[in-house]
Protein backbone atom coordinates (compact mmCIF):
# COMPACT_ATOMS: atom_id res chain seq x y z
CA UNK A 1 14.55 36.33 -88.33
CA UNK A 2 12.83 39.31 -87.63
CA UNK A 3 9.58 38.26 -89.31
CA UNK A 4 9.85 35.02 -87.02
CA UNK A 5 10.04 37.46 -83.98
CA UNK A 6 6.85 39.41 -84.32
CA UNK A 7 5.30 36.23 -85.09
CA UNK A 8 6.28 34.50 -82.19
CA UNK A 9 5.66 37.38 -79.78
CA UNK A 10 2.18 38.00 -81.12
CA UNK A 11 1.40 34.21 -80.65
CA UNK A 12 2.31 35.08 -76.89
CA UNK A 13 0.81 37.83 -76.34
CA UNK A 14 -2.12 35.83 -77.57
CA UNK A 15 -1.25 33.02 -75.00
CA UNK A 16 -1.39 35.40 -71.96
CA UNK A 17 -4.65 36.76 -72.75
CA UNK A 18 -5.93 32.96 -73.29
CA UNK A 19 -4.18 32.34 -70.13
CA UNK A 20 -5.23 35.48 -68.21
CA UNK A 21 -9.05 35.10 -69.72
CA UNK A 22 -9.19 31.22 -67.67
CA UNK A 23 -7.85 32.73 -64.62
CA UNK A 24 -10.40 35.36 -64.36
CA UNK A 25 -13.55 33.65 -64.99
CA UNK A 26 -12.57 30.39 -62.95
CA UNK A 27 -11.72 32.64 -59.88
CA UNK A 28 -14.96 34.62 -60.62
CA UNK A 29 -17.07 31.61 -61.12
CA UNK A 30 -16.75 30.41 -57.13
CA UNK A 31 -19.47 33.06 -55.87
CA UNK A 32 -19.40 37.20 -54.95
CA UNK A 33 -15.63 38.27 -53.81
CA UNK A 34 -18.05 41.31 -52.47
CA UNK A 35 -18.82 39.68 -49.29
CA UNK A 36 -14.82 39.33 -48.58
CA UNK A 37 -14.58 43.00 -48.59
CA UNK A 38 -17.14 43.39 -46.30
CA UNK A 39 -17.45 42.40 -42.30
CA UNK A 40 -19.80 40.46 -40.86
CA UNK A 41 -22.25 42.24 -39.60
CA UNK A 42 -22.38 44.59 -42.58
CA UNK A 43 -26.09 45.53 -44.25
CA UNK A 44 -27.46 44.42 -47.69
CA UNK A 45 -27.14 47.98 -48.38
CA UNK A 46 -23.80 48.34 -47.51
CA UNK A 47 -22.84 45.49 -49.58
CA UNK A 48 -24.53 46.58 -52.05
CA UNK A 49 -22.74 50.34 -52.11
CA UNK A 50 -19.03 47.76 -52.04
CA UNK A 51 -20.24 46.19 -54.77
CA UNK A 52 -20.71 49.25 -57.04
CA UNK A 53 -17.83 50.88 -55.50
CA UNK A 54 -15.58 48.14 -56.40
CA UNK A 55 -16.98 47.23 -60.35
CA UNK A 56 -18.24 43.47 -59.42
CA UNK A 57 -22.08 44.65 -60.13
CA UNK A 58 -20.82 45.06 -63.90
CA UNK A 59 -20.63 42.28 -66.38
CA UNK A 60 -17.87 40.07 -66.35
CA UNK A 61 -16.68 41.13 -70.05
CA UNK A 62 -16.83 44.56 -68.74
CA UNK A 63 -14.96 43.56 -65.66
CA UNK A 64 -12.00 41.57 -67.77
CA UNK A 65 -11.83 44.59 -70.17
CA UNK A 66 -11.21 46.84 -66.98
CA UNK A 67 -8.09 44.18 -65.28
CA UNK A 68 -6.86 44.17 -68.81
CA UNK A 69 -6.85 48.03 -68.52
CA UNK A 70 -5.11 47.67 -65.51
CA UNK A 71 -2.48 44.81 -66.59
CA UNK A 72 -1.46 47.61 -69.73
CA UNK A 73 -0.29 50.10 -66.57
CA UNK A 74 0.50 47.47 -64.14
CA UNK A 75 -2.08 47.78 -61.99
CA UNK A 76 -3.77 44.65 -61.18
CA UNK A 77 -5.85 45.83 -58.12
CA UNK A 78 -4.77 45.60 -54.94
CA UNK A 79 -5.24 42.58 -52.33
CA UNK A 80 -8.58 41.92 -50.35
CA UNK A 81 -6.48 40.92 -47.09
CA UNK A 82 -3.77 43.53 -47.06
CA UNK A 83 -5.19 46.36 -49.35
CA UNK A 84 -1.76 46.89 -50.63
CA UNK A 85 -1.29 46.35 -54.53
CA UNK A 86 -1.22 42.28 -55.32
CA UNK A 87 1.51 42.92 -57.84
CA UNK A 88 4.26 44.66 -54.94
CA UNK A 89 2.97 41.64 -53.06
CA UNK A 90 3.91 39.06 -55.57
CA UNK A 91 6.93 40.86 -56.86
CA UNK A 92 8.40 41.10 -53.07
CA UNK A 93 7.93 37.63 -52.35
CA UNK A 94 9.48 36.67 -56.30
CA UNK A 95 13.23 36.46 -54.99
CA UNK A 96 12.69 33.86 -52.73
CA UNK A 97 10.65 31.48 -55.23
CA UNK A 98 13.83 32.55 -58.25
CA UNK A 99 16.13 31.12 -55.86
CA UNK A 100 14.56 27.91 -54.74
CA UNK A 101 13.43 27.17 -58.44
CA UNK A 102 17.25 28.17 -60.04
CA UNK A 103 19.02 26.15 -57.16
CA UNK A 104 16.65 23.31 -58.07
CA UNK A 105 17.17 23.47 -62.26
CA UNK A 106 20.77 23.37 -61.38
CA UNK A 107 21.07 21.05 -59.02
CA UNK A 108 18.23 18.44 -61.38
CA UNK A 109 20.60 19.66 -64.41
CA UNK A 110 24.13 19.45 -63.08
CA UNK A 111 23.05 15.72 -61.56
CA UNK A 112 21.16 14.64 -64.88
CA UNK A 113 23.54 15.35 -67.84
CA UNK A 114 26.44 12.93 -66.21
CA UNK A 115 23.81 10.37 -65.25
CA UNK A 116 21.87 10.23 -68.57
CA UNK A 117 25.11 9.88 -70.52
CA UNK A 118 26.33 7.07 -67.96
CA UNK A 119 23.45 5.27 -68.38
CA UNK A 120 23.46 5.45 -72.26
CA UNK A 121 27.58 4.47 -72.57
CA UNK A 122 26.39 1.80 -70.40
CA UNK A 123 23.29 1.07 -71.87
CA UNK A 124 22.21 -2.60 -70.83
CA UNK A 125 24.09 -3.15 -67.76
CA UNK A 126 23.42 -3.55 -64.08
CA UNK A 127 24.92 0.57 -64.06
CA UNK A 128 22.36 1.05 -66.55
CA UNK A 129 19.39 -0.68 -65.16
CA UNK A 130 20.12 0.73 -61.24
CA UNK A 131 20.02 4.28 -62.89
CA UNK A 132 16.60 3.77 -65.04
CA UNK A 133 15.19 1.83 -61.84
CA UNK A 134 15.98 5.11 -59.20
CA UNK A 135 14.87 7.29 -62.14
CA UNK A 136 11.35 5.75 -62.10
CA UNK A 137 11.76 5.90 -58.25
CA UNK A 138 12.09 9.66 -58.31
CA UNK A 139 9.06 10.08 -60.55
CA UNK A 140 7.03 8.54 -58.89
CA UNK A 141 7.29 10.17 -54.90
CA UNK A 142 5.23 12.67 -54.49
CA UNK A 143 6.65 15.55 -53.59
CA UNK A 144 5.33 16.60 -50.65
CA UNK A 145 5.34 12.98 -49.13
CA UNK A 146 9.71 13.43 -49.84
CA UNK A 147 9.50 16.89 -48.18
CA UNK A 148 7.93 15.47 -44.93
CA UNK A 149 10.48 12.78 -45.10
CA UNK A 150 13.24 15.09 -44.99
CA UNK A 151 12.34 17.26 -42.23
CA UNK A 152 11.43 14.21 -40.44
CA UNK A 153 14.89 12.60 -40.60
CA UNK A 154 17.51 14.75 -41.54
CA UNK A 155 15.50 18.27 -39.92
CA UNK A 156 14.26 16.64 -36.88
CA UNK A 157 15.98 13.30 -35.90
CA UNK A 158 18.96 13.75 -37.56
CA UNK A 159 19.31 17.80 -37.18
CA UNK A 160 21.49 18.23 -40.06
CA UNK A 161 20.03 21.01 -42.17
CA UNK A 162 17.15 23.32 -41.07
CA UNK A 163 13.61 22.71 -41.61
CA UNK A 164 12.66 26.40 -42.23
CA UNK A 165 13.86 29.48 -42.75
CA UNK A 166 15.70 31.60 -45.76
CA UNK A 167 18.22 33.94 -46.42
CA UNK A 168 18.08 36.13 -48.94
CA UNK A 169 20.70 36.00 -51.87
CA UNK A 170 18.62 37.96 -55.10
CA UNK A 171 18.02 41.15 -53.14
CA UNK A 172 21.48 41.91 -52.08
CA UNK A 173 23.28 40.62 -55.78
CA UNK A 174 21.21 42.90 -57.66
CA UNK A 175 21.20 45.56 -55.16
CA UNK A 176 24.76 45.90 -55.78
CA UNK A 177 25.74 44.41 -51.99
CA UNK A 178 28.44 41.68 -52.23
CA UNK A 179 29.47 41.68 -49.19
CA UNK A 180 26.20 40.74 -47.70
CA UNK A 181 25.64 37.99 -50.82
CA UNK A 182 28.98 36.67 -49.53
CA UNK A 183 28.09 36.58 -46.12
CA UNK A 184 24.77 35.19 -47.11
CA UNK A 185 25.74 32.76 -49.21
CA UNK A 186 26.70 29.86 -47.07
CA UNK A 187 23.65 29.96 -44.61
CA UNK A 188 21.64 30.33 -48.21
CA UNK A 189 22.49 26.81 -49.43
CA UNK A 190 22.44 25.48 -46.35
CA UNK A 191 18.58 26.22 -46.24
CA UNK A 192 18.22 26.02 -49.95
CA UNK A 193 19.33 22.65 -49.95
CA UNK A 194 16.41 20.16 -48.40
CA UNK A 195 13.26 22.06 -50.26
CA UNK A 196 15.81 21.87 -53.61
CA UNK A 197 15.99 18.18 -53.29
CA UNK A 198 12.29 17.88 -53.02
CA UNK A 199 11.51 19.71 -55.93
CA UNK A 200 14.64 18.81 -58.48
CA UNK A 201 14.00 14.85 -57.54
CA UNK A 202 10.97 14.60 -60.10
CA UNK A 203 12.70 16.87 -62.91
CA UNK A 204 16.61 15.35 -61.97
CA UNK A 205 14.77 11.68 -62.61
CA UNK A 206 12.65 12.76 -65.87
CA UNK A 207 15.64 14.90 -67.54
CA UNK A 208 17.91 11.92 -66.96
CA UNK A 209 16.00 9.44 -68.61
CA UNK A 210 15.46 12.02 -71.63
CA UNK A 211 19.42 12.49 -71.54
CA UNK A 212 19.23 9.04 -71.71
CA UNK A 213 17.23 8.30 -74.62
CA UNK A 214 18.42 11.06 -76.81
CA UNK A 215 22.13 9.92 -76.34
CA UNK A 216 21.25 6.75 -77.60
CA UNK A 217 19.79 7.89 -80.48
CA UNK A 218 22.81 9.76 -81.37
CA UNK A 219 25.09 7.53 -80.39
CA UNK A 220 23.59 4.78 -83.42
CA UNK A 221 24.24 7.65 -86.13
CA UNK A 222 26.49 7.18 -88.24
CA UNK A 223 28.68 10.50 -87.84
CA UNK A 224 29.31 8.46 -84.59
CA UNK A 225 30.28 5.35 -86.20
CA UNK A 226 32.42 7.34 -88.37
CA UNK A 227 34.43 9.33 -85.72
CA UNK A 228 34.46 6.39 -83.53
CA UNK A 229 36.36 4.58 -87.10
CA UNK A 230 38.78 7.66 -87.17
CA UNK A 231 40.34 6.66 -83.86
CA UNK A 232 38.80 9.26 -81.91
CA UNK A 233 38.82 8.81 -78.35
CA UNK A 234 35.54 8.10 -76.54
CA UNK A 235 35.37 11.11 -74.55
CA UNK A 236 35.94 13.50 -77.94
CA UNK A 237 33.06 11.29 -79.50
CA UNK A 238 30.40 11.35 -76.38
CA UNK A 239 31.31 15.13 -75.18
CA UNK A 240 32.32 17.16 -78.51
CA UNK A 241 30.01 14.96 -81.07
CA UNK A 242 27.19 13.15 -79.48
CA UNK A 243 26.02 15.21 -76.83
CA UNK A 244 26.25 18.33 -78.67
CA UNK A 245 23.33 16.78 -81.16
CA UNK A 246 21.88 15.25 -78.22
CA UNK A 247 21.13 18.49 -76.53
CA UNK A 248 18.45 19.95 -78.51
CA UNK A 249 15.61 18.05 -76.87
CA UNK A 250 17.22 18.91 -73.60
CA UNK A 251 16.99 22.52 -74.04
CA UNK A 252 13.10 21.87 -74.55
CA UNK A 253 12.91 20.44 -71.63
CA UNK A 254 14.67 22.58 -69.38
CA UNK A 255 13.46 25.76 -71.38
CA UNK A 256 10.16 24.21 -70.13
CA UNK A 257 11.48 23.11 -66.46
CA UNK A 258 11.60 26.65 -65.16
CA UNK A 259 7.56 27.14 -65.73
CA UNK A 260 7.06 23.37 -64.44
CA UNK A 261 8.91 23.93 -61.28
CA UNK A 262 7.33 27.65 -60.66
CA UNK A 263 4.40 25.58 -60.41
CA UNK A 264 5.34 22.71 -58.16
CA UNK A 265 6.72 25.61 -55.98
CA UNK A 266 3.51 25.93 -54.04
CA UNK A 267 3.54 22.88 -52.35
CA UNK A 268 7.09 22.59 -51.21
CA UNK A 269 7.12 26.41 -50.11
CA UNK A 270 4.18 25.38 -48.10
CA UNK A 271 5.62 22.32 -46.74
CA UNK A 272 8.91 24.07 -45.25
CA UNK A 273 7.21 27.54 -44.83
CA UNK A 274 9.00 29.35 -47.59
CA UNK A 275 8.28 32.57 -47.98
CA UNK A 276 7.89 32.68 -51.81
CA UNK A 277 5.00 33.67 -54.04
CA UNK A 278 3.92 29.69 -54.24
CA UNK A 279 2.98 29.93 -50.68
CA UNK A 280 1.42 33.41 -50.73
CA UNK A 281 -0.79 31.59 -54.06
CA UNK A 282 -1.93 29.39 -51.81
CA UNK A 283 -2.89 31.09 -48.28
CA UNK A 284 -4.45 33.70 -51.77
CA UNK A 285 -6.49 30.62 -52.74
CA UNK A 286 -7.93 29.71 -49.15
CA UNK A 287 -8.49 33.29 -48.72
CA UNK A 288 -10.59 34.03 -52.02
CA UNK A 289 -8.19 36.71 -52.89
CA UNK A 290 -8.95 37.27 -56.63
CA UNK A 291 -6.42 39.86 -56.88
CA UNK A 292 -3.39 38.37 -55.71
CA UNK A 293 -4.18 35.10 -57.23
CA UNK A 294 -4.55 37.09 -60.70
CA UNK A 295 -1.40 39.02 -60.06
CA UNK A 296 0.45 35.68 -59.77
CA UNK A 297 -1.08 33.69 -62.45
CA UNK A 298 -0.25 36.99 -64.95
CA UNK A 299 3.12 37.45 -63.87
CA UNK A 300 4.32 33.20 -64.01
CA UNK A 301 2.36 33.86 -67.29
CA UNK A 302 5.05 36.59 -68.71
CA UNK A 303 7.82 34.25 -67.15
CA UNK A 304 6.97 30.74 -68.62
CA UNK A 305 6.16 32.75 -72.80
CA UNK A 306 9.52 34.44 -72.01
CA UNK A 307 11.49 31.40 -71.71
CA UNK A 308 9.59 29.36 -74.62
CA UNK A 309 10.58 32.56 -76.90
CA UNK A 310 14.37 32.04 -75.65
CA UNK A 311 14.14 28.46 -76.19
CA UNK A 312 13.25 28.95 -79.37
CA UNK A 313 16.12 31.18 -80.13
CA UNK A 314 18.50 28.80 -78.62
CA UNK A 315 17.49 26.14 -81.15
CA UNK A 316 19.32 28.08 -84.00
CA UNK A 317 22.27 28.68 -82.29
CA UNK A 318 22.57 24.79 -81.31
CA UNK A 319 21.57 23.19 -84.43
CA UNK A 320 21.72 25.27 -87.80
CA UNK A 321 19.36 22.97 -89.47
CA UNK A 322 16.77 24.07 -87.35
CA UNK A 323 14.80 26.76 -89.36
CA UNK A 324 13.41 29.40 -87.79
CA UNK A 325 11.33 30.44 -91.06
């Protein structure tokens, strides 16, 4: 177990620098971030002192070697817009994306388990065929095409939920405040709940048709056969037998959903001006700020090897025949 451990954490620590290496020379590789430190009307010479001052006239191994540095002591440099340090920047706007990205794996997971197993105890029927039909559905809108949608009807014409806006939930739960959580709470979901839809539809649709297809495969086992032959009743055999050995391709998938919806964050928190690090990615993007782009990719990096590793983990404790040697 231990041996397994180092293993596994080397192989991510390996991942991060493959992932952290891509970053930096594709940001590098669209011209001189120099010139954005620099006004307009500056000289060649003073460009030229920027450049020296700030490391960009050395070679780009050189340059890696010295953000590597940095990412050992958590500096990652600080942010050509604000000159404040990218990582406070990304780390300040983190609670916002955690909560539209956990609301959304819950509310894709909660909806997906009792609609994948529906489907497969159903499996052939009109109840089947309507859920695999709206599951393709969902798949297939683009996500930013649904988020327009709902702010067009239910924000604007219908003026049920709000079209923008947040309240802040993280800060004041781990900041020991529970009265203000409580207080928070209600207004929270209520603007949680329109960019969660928009971003759980894909993963609710997807996750149900893998609930789906693993049940069924299960279900024509024959420990199934056999406990359905002892008189069991349906509900032992589907909740205590079948979905229990159903679930380990599940946790794959939502051990996986977190990093896949971190990333489909920056379109949505764009869409309904949320103030999360997705949004602040992108404005980085337009902007050319290396920094801040860096500081994000590096810390969804940490986040996405973090969960594989606790996938991993989870696999033993759900199935013992999976070997972690």
């Amino acid at each position: 177990m231990g041996a397994y451990f180092v293993r596994r954490l080397l192989q991510s620590v390996i991942v991060i620098l493959g992932v952290t290496l891509l970053s930096f020379v594709t940001l590098h590789l669209a011209g001189d971030p120099t010139y954005l430190y620099v006004s307009e009307r500056a000289t060649e010479q003073e460009i030229i002192d920027t450049r020296i001052k700030l490391g960009f006239d050395r070679p780009l191994p050189e340059q890696y070697l010295r953000f590597l540095a940095g990412l050992a002591t958590g500096d990652l440099g600080d942010s050509l817009r604000s000159r404040t340090p990218a990582l406070d920047l990304v780390l300040e706007r983190l609670p916002a994306t955690l909560e539209l990205t956990i609301f959304a794996i819950l509310l894709s997971t909660l909806l997906a388990i009792p609609i994948g197993i529906l489907a497969a105890i159903h499996r052939g029927t009109a109840i089947d065929g309507g859920i695999m039909l709206s599951a393709m559905l969902g798949q297939s809108i683009p996500s930013f095409w649904l988020g327009l949608m709902l702010i067009l009807f239910v924000g604007l014409q219908l003026r049920i939920l709000p079209i923008s806006g947040h309240t802040p939930l993280i800060e004041p739960l781990f900041g020991g405040d529970l009265t203000t959580f409580a207080q928070n709470f209600p207004d929270a979901i209520y603007h949680l709940i329109m960019p969660g839809i928009t971003i759980a539809t894909f993963s609710l649709s997807r996750n149900a048709r893998l609930i789906r297809s693993s049940m069924l495969e299960v279900l024509s086992q024959d420990f199934v056969v056999t406990a359905r032959a002892k008189g069991l009743a349906e509900r032992i055999v589907i909740l205590r037998h079948t979905f229990r050995n159903a679930l380990i391709p599940i946790v794959t998938i939502l051990g996986l959903e977190f990093g896949f919806l971190l990333s489909g964050v920056v379109v949505t928190e764009t869409v309904f001006s949320w103030p999360g690090v997705g949004r602040l990615v992108f404005n980085a993007i337009n902007q050319r700020d290396i920094p801040l782009v860096q500081a994000s990719v590096v810390l969804f990096s940490f986040m996405f090897v973090g969960l594989n590793l606790l996938v991993d983990f989870l696999y033993a404790q759900l199935d013992p025949r999976v070997r972690l040697s």
